[in-house]
Each structure stands twice: as C-alpha cells, then as structure tokens.
Protein backbone atom coordinates (compact mmCIF):
# COMPACT_ATOMS: atom_id res chain seq x y z
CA UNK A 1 4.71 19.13 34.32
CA UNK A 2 3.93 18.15 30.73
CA UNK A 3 6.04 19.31 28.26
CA UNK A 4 4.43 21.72 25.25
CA UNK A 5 4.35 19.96 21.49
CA UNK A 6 4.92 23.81 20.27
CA UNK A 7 1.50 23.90 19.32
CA UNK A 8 -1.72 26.08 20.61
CA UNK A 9 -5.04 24.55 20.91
CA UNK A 10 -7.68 26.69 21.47
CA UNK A 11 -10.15 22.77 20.94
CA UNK A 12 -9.77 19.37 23.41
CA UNK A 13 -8.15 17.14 20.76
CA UNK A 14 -10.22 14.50 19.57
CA UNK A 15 -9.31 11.23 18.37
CA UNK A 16 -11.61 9.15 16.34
CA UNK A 17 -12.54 5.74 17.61
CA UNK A 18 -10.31 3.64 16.50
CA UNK A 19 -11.12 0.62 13.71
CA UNK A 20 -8.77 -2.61 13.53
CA UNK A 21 -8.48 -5.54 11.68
CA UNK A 22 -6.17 -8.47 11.27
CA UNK A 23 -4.94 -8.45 8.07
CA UNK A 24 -5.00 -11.96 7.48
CA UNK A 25 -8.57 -12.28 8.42
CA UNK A 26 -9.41 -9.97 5.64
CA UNK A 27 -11.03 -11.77 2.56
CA UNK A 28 -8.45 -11.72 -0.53
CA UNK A 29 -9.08 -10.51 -3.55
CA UNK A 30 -6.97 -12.90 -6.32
CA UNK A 31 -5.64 -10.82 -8.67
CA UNK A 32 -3.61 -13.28 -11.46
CA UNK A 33 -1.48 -16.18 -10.30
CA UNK A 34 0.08 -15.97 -7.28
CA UNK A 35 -0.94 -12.93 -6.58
CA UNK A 36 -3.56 -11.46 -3.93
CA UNK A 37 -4.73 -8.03 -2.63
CA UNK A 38 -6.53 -7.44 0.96
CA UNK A 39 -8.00 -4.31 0.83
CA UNK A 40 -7.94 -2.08 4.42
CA UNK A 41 -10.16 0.05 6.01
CA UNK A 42 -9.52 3.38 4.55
CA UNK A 43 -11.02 7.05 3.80
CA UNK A 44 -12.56 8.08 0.25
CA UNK A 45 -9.59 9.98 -0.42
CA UNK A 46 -6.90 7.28 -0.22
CA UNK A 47 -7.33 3.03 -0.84
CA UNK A 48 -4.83 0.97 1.50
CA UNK A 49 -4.42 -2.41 0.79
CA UNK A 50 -1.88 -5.57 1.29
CA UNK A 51 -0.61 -7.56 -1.48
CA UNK A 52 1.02 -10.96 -1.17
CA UNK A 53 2.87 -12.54 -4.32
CA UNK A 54 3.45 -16.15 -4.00
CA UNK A 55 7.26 -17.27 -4.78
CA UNK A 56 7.58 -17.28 -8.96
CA UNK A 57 4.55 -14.93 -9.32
CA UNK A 58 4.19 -11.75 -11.33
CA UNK A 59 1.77 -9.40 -11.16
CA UNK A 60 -0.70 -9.96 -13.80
CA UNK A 61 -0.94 -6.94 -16.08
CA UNK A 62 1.61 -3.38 -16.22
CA UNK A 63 0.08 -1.95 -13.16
CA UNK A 64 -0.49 2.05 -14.10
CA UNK A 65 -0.76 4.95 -11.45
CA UNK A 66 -2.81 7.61 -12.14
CA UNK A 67 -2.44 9.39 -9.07
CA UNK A 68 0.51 7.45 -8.06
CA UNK A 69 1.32 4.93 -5.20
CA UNK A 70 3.34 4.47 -2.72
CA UNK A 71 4.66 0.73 -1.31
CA UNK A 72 6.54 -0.60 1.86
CA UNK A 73 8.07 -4.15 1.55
CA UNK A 74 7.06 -5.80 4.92
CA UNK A 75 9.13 -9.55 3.82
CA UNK A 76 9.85 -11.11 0.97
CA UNK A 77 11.65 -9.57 -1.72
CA UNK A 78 10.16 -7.26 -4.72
CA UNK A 79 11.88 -7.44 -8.07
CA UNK A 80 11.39 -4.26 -10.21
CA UNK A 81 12.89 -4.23 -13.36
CA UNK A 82 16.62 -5.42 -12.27
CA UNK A 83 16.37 -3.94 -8.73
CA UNK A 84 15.87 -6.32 -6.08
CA UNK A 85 14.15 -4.90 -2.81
CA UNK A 86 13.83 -6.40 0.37
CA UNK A 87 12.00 -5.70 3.77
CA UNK A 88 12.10 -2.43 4.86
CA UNK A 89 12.00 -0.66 1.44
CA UNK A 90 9.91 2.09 1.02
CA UNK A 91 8.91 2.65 -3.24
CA UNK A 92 7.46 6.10 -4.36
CA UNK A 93 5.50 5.63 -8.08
CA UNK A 94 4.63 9.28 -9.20
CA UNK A 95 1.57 10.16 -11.32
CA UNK A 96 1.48 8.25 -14.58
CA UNK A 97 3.74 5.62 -14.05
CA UNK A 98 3.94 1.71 -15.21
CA UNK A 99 5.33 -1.02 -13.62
CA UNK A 100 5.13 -4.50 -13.30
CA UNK A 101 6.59 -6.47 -10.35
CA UNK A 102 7.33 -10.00 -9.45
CA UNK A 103 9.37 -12.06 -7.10
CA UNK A 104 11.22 -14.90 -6.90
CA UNK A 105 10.90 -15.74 -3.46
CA UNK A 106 7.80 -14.21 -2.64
CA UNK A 107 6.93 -10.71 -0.68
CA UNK A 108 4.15 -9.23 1.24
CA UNK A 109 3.46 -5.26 0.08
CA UNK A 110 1.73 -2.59 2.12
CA UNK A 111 0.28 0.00 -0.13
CA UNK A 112 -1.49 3.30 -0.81
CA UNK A 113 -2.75 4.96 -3.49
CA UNK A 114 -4.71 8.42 -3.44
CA UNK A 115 -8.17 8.47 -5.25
CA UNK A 116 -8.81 10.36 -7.62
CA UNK A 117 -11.14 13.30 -6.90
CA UNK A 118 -14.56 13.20 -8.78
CA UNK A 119 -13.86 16.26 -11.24
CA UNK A 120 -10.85 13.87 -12.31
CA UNK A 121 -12.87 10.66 -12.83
C-alpha cells in the first residue's frame, strides 16, 4: 500500500511536460575575458543561467543584485574577496549587494536570480 506524503488532494497532480537541454549545447553569451554565461530555460519570475570563468579570469564589472542571487559552485574554484570556494558551495547575495569574483583556476557557476516584478522596474 502506498504510503501518505501527509498531504490531501482533493486534484490528480499534474506535472508539466518536462523541457531539457544540455548545457553545453546552449549558445554562450561572452561576458568580459574569460568569462561566459549560458542562459537556461526558466519562468518570468526567476533567470537561471551557467557561468564558466576561464583560469585567470575576473568577472568584468562589480556585479550588483537588485533582487539578489543565489550561486552553486559545480567545479572549479570561486574566489570572493579572500574566500576561496570550491565545488559544492552554495553562495546567498541578498538584495543590494556588490561583488566581483574571479578565479585562479577556473570554475563553472549555476545561478539564479529573481526578476524583478514590473511595478519595481
């Protein structure tokens, strides 16, 4: 017998079809020197995206967040400021923050940022 999640459904649960892609197939966008962004398939309210910084590269300007972002090292290594961060780590930038990274070795990034809603454009 199946076992109960704890949660009533009165609906059949749907799932959405589901969309793929490999990310290396995806077209980069070059962003400075070193430095490239593939951007995922995503909703309105949120932009997804992979980043890949060749080995020496910085990222080009201080990269602001107006609604924030939120970053997963996948390999590589990220320097930010004097903290180095390897695969695995997960980095939270609230609201309003500033950063610039860059790497020494090199790193791929998974990343998400919400978007803005209109009446804040």
């Amino acid at each position: 017998m199946p076992q109960s999640d704890g949660f009533s459904r009165t609906q059949p649960l749907v799932v959405p079809p589901v969309s793929s892609v490999r990310i290396d197939d995806i077209e980069p966008v070059v962003i400075g020197p070193g430095c490239l962004r593939r951007d995922l398939p995503s909703t309105r309210d949120v932009r997804v995206w992979v980043v890949d910084m060749a080995p020496g590269s910085q990222w080009p300007v201080v990269d602001v967040h107006d609604t924030g972002e939120e970053v997963f090292v996948l390999c590589g290594e990220l320097i930010e400021g004097e903290q180095r961060l390897g695969p695995g780590t997960y980095l939270f930038f609230p609201p309003e923050s500033r950063h610039q990274p860059r790497t020494e070795i090199g790193v791929r990034l998974f990343g998400i940022n919400p978007v803005a809603s209109p009446e804040a454009r």
